[in-house]
C-alpha atoms as a PDB file:
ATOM      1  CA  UNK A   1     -23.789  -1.042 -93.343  1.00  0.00           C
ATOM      2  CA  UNK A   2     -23.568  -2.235 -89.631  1.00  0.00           C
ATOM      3  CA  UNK A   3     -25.675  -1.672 -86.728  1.00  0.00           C
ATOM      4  CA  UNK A   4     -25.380  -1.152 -83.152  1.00  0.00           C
ATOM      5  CA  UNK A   5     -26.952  -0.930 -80.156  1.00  0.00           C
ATOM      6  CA  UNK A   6     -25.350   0.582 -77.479  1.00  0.00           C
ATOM      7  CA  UNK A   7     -26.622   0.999 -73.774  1.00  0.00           C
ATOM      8  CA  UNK A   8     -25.958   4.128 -72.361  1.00  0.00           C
ATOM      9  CA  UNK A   9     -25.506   6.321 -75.323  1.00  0.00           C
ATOM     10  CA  UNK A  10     -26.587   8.865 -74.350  1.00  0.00           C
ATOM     11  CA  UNK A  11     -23.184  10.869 -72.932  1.00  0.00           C
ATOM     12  CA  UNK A  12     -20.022  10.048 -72.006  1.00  0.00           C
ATOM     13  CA  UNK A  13     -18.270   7.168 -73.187  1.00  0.00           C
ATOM     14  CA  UNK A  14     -21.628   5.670 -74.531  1.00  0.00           C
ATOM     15  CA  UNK A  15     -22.020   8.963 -76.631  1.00  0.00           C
ATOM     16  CA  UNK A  16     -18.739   9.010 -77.767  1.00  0.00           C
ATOM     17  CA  UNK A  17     -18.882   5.125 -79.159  1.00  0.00           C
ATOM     18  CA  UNK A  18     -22.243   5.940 -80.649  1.00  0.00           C
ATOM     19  CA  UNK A  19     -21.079   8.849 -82.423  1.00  0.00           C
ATOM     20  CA  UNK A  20     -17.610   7.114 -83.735  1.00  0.00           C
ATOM     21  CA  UNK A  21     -19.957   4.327 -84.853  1.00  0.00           C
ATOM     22  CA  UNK A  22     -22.085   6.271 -86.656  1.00  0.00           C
ATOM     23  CA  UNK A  23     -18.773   8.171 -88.576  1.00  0.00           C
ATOM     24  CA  UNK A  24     -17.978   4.687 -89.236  1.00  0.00           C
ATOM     25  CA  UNK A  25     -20.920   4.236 -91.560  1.00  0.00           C
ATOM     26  CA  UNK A  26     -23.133   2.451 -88.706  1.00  0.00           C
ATOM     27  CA  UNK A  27     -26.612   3.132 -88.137  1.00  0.00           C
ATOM     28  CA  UNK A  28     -27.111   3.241 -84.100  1.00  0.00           C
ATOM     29  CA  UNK A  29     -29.693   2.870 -81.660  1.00  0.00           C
ATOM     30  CA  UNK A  30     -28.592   4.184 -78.061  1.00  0.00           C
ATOM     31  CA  UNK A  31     -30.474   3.173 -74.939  1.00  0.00           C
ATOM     32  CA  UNK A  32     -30.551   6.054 -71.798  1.00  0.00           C
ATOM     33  CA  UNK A  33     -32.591   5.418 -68.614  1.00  0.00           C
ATOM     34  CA  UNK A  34     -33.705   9.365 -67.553  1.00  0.00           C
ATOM     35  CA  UNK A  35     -31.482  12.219 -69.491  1.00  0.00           C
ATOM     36  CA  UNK A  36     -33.821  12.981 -72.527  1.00  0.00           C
ATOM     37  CA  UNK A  37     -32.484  15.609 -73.774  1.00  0.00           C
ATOM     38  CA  UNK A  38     -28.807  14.040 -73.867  1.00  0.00           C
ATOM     39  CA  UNK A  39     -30.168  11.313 -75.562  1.00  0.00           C
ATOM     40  CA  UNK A  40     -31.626  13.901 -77.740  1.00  0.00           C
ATOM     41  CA  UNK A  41     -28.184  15.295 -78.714  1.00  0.00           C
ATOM     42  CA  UNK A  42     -26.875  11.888 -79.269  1.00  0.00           C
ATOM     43  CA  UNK A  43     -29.242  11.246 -81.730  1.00  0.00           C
ATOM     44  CA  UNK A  44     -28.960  14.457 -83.603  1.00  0.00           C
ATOM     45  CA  UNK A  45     -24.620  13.920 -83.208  1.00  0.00           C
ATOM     46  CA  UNK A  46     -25.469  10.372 -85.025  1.00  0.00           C
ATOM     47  CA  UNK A  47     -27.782  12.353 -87.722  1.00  0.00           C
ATOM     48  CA  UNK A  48     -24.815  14.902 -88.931  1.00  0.00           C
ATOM     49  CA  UNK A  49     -22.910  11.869 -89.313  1.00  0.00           C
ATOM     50  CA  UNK A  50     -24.976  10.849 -91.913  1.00  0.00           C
ATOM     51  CA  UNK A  51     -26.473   7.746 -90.354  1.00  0.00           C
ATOM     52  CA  UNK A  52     -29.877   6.803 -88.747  1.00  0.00           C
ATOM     53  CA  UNK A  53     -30.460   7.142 -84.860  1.00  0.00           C
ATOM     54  CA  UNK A  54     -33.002   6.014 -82.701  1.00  0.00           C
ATOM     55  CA  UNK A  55     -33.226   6.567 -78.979  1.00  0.00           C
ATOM     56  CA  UNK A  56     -34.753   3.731 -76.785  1.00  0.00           C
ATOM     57  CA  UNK A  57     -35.879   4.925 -72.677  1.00  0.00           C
ATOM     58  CA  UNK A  58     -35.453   2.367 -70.230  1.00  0.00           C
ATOM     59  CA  UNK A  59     -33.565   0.932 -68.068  1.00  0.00           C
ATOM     60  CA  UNK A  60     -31.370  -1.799 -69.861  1.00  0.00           C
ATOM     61  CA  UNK A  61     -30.176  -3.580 -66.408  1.00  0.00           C
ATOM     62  CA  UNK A  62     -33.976  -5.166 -66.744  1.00  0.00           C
ATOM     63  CA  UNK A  63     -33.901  -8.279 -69.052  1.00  0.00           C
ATOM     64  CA  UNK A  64     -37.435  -7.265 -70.000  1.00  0.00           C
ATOM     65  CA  UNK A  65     -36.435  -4.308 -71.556  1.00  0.00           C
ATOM     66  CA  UNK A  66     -33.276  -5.530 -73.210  1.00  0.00           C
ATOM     67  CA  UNK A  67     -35.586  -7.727 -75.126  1.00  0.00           C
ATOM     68  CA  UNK A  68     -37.772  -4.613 -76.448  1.00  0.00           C
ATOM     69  CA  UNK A  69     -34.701  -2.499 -77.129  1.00  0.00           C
ATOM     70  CA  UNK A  70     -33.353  -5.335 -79.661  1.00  0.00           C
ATOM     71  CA  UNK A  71     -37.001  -5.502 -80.563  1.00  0.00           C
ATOM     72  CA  UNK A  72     -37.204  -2.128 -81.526  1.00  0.00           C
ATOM     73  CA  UNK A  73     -33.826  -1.670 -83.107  1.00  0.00           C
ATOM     74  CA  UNK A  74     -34.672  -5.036 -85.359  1.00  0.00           C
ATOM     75  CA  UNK A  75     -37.749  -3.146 -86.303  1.00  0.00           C
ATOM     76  CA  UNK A  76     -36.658   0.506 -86.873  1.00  0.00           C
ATOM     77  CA  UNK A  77     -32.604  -0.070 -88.507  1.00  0.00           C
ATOM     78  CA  UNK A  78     -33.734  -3.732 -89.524  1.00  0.00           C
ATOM     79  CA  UNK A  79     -30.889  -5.562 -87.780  1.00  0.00           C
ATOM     80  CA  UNK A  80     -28.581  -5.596 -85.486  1.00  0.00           C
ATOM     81  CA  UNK A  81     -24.849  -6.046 -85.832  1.00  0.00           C
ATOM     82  CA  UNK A  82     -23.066  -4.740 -83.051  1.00  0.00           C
ATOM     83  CA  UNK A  83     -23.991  -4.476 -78.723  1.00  0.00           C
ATOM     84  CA  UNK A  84     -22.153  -2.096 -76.653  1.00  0.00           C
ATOM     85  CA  UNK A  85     -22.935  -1.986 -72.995  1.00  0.00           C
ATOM     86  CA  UNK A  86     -21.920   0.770 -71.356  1.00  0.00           C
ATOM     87  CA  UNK A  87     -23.542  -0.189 -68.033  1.00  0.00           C
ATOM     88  CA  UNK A  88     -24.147   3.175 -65.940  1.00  0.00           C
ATOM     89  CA  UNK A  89     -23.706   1.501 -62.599  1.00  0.00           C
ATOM     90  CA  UNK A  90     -20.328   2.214 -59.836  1.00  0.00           C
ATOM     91  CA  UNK A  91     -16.847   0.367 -60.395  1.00  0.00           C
ATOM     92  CA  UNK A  92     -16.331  -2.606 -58.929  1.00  0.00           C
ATOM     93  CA  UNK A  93     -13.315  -1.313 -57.031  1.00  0.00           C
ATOM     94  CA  UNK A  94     -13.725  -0.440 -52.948  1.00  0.00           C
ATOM     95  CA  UNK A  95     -14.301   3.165 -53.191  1.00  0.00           C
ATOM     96  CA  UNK A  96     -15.016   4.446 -49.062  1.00  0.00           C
ATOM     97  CA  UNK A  97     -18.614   6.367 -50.546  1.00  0.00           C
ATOM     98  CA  UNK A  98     -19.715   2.939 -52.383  1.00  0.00           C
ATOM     99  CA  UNK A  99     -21.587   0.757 -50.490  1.00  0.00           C
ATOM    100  CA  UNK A 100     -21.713  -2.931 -50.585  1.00  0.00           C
ATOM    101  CA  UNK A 101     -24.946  -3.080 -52.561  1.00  0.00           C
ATOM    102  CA  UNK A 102     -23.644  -0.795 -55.377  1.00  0.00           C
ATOM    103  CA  UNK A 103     -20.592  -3.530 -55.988  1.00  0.00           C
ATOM    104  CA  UNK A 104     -23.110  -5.937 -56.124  1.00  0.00           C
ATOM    105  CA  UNK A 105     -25.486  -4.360 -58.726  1.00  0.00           C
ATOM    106  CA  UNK A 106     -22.227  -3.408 -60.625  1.00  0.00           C
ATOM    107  CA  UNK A 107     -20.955  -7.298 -60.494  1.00  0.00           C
ATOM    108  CA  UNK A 108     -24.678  -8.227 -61.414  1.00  0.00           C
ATOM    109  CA  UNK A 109     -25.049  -6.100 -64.603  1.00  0.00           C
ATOM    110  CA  UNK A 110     -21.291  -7.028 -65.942  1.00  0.00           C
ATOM    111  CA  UNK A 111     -22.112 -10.788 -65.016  1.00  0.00           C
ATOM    112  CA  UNK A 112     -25.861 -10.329 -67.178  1.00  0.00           C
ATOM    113  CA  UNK A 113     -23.918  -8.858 -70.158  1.00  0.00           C
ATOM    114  CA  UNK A 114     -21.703 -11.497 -70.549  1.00  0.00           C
ATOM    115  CA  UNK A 115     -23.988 -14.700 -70.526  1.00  0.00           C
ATOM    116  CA  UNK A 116     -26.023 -13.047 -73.468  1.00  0.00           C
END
């Protein structure tokens, strides 16, 4: 049995990787910054699967939280196999509605992920 943490799991593409983990015999912790109640469902969508799911609040752009979600999910599932990072921030891409400091959190947050 694996586990995984994934960072926004709490909808959309986070959801659905936390849910096709969890029919993959993984246990899963997601992380969601504000939607409780999707987090909620994700957890109960990772319960039918027959796995354990634990949702973690905060925002995982913040190094100091990163270090308490792995915290917790060491704790709660016991280890921790898998990270996912489904960063909820703009694409990169120009886009005329995105400003300039959007791009940069996006570049930021992609640029965090990969040196851990």
């Amino acid at each position: 049995m694996q586990v995984a943490l994934i960072t926004g799991g709490d909808s959309g593409i986070g959801r659905a990787v936390a849910v096709a983990f969890a029919r993959e015999g993984a246990d899963v912790a997601i992380c969601f910054k504000s939607h409780d109640e999707d987090a909620r469902e994700t957890v109960e969508m990772i319960l039918k699967e027959g796995r354990k799911g634990i949702a973690i609040k905060g925002d995982a752009g913040l190094e100091e939280f990163a270090a308490q979600a792995v915290d917790r999910t060491l704790r709660e599932l016991g280890k921790l196999d898998i990270l996912v990072r489904v960063p909820r921030v703009p694409c990169i891409r120009r886009h005329p509605y995105a400003s300039s400091v959007q791009s940069d959190k996006a570049l930021f947050v992609h640029a965090r992920a990969a040196r851990r």
